[in-house]
C-alpha atoms as a PDB file:
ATOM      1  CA  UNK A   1      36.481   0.340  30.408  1.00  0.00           C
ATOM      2  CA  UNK A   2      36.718   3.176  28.345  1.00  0.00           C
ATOM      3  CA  UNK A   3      33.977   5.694  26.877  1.00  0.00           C
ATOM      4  CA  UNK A   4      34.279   4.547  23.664  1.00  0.00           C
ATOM      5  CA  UNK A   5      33.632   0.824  24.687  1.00  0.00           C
ATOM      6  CA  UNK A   6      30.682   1.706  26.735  1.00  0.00           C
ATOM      7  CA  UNK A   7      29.044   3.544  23.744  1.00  0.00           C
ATOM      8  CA  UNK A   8      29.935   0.542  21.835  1.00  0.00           C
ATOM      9  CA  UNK A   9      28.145  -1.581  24.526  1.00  0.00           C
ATOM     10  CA  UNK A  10      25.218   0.728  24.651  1.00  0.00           C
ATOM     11  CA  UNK A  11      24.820   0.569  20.841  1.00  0.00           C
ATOM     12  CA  UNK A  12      25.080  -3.462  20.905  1.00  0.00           C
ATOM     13  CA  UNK A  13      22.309  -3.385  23.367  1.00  0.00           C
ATOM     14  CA  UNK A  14      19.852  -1.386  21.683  1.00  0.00           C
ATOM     15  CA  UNK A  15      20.522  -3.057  18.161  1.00  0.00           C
ATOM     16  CA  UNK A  16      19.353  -6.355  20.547  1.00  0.00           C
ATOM     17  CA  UNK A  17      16.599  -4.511  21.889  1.00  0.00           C
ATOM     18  CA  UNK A  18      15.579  -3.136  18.605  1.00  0.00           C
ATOM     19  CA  UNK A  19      15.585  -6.725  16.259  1.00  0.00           C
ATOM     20  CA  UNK A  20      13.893  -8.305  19.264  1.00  0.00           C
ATOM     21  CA  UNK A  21      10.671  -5.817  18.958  1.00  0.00           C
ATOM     22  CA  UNK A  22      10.764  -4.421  15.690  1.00  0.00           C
ATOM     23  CA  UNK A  23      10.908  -6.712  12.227  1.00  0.00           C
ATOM     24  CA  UNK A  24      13.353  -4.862  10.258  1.00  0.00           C
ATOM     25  CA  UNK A  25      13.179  -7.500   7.222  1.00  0.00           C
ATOM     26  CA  UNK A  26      11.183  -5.478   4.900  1.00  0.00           C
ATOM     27  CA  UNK A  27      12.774  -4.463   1.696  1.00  0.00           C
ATOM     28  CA  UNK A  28      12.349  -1.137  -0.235  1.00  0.00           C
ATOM     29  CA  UNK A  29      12.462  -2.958  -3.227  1.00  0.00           C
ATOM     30  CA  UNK A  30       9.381  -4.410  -2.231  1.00  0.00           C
ATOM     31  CA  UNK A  31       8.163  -0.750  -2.057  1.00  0.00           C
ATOM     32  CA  UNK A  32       9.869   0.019  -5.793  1.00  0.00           C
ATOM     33  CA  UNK A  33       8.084  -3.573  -7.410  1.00  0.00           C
ATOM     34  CA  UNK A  34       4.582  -3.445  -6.052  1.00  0.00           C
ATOM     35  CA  UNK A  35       4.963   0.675  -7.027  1.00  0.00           C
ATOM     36  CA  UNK A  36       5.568  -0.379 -10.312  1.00  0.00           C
ATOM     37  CA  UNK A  37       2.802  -3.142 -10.909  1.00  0.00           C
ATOM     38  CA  UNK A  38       0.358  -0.977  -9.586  1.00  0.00           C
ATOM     39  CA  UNK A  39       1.326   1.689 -12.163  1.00  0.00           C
ATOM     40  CA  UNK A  40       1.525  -0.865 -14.516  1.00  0.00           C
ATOM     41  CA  UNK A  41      -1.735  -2.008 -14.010  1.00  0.00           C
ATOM     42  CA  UNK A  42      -3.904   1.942 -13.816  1.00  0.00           C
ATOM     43  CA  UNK A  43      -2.678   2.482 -17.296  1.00  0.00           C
ATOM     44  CA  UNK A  44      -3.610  -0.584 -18.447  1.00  0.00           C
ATOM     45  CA  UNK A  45      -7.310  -0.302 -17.330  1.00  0.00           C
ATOM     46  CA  UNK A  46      -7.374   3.431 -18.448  1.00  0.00           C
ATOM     47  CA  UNK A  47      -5.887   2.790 -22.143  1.00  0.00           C
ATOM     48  CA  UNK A  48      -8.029  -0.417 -22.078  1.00  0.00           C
ATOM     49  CA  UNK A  49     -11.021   2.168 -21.739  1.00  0.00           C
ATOM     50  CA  UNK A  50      -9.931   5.180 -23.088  1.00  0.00           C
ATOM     51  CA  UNK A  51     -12.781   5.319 -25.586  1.00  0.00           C
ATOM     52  CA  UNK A  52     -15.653   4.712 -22.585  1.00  0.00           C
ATOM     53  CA  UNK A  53     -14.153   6.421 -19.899  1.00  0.00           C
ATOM     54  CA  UNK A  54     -12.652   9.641 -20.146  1.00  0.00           C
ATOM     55  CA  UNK A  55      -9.540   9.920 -17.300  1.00  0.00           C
ATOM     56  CA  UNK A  56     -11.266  12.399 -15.706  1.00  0.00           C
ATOM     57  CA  UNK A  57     -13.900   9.684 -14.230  1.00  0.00           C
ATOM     58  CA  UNK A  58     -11.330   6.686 -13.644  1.00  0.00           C
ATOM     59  CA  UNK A  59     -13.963   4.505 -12.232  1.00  0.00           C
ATOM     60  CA  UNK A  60     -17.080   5.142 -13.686  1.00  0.00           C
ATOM     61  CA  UNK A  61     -18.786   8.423 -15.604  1.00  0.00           C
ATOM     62  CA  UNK A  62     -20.940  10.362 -13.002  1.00  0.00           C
ATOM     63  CA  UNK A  63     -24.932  10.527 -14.106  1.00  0.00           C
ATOM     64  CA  UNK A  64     -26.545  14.027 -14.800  1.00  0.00           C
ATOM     65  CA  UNK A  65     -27.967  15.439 -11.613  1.00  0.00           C
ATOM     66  CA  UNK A  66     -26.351  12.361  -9.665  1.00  0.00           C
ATOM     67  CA  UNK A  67     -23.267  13.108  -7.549  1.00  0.00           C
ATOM     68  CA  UNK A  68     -23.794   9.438  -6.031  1.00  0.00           C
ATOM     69  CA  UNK A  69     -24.827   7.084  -8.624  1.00  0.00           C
ATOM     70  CA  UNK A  70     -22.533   6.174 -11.670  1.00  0.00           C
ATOM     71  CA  UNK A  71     -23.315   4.618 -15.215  1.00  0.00           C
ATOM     72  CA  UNK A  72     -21.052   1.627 -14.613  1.00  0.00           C
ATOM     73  CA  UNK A  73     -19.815  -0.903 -17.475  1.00  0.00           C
ATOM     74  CA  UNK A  74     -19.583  -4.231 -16.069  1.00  0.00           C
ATOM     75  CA  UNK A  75     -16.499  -4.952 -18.936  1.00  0.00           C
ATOM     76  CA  UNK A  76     -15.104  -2.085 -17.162  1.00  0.00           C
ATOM     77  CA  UNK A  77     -15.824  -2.729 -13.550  1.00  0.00           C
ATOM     78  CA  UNK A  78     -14.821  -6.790 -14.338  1.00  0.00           C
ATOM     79  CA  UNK A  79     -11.596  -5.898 -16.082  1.00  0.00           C
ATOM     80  CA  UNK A  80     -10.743  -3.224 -13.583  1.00  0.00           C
ATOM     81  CA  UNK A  81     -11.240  -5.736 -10.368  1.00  0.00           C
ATOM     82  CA  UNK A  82      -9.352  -8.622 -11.967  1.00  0.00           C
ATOM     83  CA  UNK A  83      -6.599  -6.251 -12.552  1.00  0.00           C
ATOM     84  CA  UNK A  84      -6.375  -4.851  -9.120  1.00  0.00           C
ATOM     85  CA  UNK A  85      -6.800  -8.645  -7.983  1.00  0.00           C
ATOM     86  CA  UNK A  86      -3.278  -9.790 -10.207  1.00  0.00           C
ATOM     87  CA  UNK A  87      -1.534  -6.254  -9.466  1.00  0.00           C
ATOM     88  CA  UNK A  88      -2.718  -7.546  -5.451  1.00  0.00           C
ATOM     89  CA  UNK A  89      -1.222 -10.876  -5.839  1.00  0.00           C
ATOM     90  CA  UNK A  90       2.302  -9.727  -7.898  1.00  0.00           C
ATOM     91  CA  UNK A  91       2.714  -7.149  -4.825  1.00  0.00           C
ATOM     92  CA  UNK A  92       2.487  -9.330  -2.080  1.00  0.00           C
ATOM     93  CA  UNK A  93       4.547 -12.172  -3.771  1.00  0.00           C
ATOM     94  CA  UNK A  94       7.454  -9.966  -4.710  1.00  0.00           C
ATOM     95  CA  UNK A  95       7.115  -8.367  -1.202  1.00  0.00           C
ATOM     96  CA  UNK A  96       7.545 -11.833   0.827  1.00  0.00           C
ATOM     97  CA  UNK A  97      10.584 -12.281  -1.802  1.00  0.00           C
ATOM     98  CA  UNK A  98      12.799  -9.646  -1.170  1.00  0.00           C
ATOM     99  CA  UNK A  99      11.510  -9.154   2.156  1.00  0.00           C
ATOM    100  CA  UNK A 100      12.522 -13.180   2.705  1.00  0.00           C
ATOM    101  CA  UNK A 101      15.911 -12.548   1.090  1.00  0.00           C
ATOM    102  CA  UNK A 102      17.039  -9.216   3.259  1.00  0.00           C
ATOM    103  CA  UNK A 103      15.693 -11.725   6.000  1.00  0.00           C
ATOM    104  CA  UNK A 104      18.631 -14.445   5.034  1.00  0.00           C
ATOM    105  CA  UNK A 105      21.207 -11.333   4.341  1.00  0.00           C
ATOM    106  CA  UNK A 106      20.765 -10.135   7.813  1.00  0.00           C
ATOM    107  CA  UNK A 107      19.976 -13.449   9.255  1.00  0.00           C
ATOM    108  CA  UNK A 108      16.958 -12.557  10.734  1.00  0.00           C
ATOM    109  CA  UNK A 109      14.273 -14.935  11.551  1.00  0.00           C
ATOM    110  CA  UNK A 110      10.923 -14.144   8.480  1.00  0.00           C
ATOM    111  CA  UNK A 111       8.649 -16.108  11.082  1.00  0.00           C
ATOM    112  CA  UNK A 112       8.689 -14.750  14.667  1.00  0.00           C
ATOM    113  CA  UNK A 113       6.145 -13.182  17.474  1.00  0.00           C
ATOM    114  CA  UNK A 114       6.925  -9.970  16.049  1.00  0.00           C
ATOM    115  CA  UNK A 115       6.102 -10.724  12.354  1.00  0.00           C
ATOM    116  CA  UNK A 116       2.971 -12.216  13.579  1.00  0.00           C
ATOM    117  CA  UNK A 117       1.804  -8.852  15.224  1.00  0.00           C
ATOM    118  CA  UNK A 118       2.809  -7.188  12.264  1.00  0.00           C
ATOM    119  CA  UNK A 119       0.492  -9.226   9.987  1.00  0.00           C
ATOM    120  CA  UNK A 120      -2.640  -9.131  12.160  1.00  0.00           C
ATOM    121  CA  UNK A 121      -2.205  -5.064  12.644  1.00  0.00           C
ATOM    122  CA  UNK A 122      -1.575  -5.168   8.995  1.00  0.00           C
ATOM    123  CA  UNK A 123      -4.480  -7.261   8.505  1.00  0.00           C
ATOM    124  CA  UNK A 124      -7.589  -5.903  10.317  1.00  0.00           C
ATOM    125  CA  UNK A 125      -7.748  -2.384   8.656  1.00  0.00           C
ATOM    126  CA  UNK A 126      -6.995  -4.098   5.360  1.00  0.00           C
ATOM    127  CA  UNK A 127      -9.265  -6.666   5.295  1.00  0.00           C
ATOM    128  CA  UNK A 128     -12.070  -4.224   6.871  1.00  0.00           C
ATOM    129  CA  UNK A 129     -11.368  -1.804   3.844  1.00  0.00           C
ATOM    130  CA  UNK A 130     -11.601  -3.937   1.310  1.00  0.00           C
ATOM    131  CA  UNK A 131     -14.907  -5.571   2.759  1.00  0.00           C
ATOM    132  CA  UNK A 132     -15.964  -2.550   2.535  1.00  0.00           C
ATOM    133  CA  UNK A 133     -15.051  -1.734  -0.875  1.00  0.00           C
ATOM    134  CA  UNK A 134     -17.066  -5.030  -2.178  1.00  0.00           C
ATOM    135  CA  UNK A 135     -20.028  -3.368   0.355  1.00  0.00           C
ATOM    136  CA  UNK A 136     -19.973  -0.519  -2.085  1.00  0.00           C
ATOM    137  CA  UNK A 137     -19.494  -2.303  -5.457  1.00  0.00           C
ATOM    138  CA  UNK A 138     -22.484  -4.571  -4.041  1.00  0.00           C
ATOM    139  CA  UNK A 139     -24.922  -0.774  -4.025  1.00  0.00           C
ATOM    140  CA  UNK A 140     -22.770   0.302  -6.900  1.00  0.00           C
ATOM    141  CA  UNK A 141     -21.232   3.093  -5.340  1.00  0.00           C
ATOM    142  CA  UNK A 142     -18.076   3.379  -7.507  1.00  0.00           C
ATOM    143  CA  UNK A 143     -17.219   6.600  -6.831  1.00  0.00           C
ATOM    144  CA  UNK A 144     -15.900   5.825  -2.775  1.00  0.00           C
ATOM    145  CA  UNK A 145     -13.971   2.926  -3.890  1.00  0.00           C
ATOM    146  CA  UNK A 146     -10.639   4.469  -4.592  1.00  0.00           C
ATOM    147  CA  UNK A 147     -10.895   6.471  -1.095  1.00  0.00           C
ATOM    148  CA  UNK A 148     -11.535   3.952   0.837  1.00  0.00           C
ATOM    149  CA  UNK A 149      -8.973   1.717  -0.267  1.00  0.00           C
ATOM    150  CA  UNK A 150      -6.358   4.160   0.049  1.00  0.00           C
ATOM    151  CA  UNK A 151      -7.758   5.407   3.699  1.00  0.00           C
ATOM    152  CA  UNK A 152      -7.915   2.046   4.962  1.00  0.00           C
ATOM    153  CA  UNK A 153      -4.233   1.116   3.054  1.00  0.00           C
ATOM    154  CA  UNK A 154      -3.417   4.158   4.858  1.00  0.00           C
ATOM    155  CA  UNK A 155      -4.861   3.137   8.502  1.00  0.00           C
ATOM    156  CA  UNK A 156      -3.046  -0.265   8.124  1.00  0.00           C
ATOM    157  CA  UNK A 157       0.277   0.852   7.708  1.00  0.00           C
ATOM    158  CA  UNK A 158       0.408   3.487  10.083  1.00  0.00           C
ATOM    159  CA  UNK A 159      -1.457   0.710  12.274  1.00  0.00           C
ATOM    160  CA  UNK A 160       1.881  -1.796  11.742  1.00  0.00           C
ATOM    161  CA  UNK A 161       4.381   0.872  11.762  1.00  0.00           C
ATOM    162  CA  UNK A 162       4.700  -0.196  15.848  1.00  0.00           C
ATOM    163  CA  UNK A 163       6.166  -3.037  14.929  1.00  0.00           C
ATOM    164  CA  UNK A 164       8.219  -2.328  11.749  1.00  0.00           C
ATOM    165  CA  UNK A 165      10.089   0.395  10.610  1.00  0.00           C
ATOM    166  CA  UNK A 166       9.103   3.916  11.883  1.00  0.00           C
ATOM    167  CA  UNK A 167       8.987   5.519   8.000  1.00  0.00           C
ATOM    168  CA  UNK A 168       5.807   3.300   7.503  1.00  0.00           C
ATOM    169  CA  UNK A 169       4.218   5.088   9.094  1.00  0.00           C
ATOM    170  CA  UNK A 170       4.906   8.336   7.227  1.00  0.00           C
ATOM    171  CA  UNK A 171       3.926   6.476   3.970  1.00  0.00           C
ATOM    172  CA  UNK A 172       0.898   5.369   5.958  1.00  0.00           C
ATOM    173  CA  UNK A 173       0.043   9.279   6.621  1.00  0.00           C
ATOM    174  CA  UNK A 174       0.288  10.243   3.330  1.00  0.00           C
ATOM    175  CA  UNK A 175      -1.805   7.525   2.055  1.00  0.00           C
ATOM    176  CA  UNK A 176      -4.561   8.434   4.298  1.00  0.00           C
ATOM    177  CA  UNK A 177      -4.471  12.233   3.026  1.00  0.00           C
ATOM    178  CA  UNK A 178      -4.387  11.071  -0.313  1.00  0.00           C
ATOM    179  CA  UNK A 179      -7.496   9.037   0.579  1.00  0.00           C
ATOM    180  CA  UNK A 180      -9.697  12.209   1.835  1.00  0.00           C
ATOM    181  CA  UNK A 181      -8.430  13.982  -1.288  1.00  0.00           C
ATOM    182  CA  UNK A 182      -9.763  11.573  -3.684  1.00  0.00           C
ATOM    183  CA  UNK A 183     -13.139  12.008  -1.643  1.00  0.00           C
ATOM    184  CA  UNK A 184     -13.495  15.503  -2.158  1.00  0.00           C
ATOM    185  CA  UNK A 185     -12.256  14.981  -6.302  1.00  0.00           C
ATOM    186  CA  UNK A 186     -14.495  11.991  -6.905  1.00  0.00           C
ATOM    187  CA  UNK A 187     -14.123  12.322 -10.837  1.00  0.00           C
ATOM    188  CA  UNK A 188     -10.467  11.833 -10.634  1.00  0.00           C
ATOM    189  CA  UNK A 189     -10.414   8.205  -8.641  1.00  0.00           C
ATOM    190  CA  UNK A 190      -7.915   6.331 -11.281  1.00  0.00           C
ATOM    191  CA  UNK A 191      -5.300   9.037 -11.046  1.00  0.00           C
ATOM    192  CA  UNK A 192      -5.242   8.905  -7.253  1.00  0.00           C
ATOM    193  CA  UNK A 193      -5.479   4.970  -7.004  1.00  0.00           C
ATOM    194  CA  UNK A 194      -2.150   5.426  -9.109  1.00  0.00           C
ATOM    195  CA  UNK A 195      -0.020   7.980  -6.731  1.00  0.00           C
ATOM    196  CA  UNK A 196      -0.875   6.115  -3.769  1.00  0.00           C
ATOM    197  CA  UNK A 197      -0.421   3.007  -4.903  1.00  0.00           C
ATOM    198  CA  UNK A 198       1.662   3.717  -7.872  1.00  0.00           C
ATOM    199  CA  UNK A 199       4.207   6.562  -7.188  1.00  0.00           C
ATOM    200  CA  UNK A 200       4.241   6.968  -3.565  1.00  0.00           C
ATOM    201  CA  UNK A 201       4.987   2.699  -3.520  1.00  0.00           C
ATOM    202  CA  UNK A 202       8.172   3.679  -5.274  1.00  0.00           C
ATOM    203  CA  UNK A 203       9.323   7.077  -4.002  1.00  0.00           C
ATOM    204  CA  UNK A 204       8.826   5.203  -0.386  1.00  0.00           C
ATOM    205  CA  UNK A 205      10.545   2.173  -1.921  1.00  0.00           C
ATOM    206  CA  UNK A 206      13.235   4.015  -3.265  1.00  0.00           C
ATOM    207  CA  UNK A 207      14.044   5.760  -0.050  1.00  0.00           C
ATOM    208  CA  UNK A 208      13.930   2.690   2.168  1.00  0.00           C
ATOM    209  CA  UNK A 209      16.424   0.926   0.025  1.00  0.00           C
ATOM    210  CA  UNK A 210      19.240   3.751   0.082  1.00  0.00           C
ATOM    211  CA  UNK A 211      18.478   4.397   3.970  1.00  0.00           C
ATOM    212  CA  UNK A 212      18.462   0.704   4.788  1.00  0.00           C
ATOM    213  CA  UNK A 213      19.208  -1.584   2.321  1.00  0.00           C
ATOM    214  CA  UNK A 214      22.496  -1.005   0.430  1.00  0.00           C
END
């Protein structure tokens, strides 16, 4: 056996090793479509409130003398939360599309003991962030929504990024710095929520798809 057929061999072996422990189904376009909604759905609430709320406090105007409490709108704070709840639901149905259909392309089983560890590691920081975001609706603290939801995004994917593909977990990073930045910049919580869900969704998508998809 020659070299070239044992590096051939070698290379077989760890592409085995490699779909049996990692689930390489997920699409950038995913990453490009969920970008986009998200986008989509920031300007909507801020153009839907331009006249109330100034883009400089994207989820509620800070009180005089108050760093912690805000003078919510419950139009805005309703309109804002169905939004994110429809701009939720589009993401995760276009992601289980294309992320079913590179599945079928590379014939690569969507339901396995892999996928399954990918969901629950996806799913505990997730579902612990946004428990906590409805925490701090519930005392109207506004202002640490945005943060949180981005930190704990953040902590989720870099969480699942064992079991998926290792740029997740870059995208996970830089969701998480985002996060603490939005802390610190409380008046500017819209404009954040949009780059890390908005833009970095489809630089990240846009990168996965010429790396691995075409």
């Amino acid at each position: 056996m020659n070299i070239e057929q044992k590096l051939n061999d070698i290379s077989e072996i760890k592409s085995m090793m490699e779909k049996s422990s990692k689930f390489l189904s997920l699409s950038g376009l995913s990453g490009v479509f969920a970008g986009s909604i998200a986008l989509i759905g920031a300007i909507v609430v801020f153009f839907k409130f331009e006249s109330v709320y100034s883009i400089r406090y994207g989820l509620g105007q800070v009180q005089k003398g108050s760093p912690y409490q805000f003078d919510d709108s419950s139009a805005f704070i309703v309109f804002a939360f169905v939004t994110g709840l429809i701009v939720l639901i589009l993401a995760l149905l276009s992601g289980f599309y294309f992320t079913y259909r590179k599945a079928q392309k590379l014939g690569l089983p969507l339901s396995s003991v892999v996928a399954k560890k990918l969901v629950i590691n996806l799913s505990i920081p997730l579902i612990t962030g946004g428990l906590l975001a409805l925490i701090l609706a519930y005392h109207h603290v506004f202002y640490l929504i945005a943060p949180v939801t981005l930190i704990f995004y953040g902590l989720a994917l870099v969480n699942a990024s064992t079991y998926t593909l290792r740029d997740i977990r870059y995208l996970g990073l830089l969701e998480i710095g985002l996060g603490l930045i939005s802390a610190v910049y409380i008046g500017y919580s819209l404009i954040f929520w949009a780059l890390g869900f908005g833009i970095l969704h489809i630089i990240y998508g846009i990168s996965m798809y010429l790396k691995y998809d075409r």
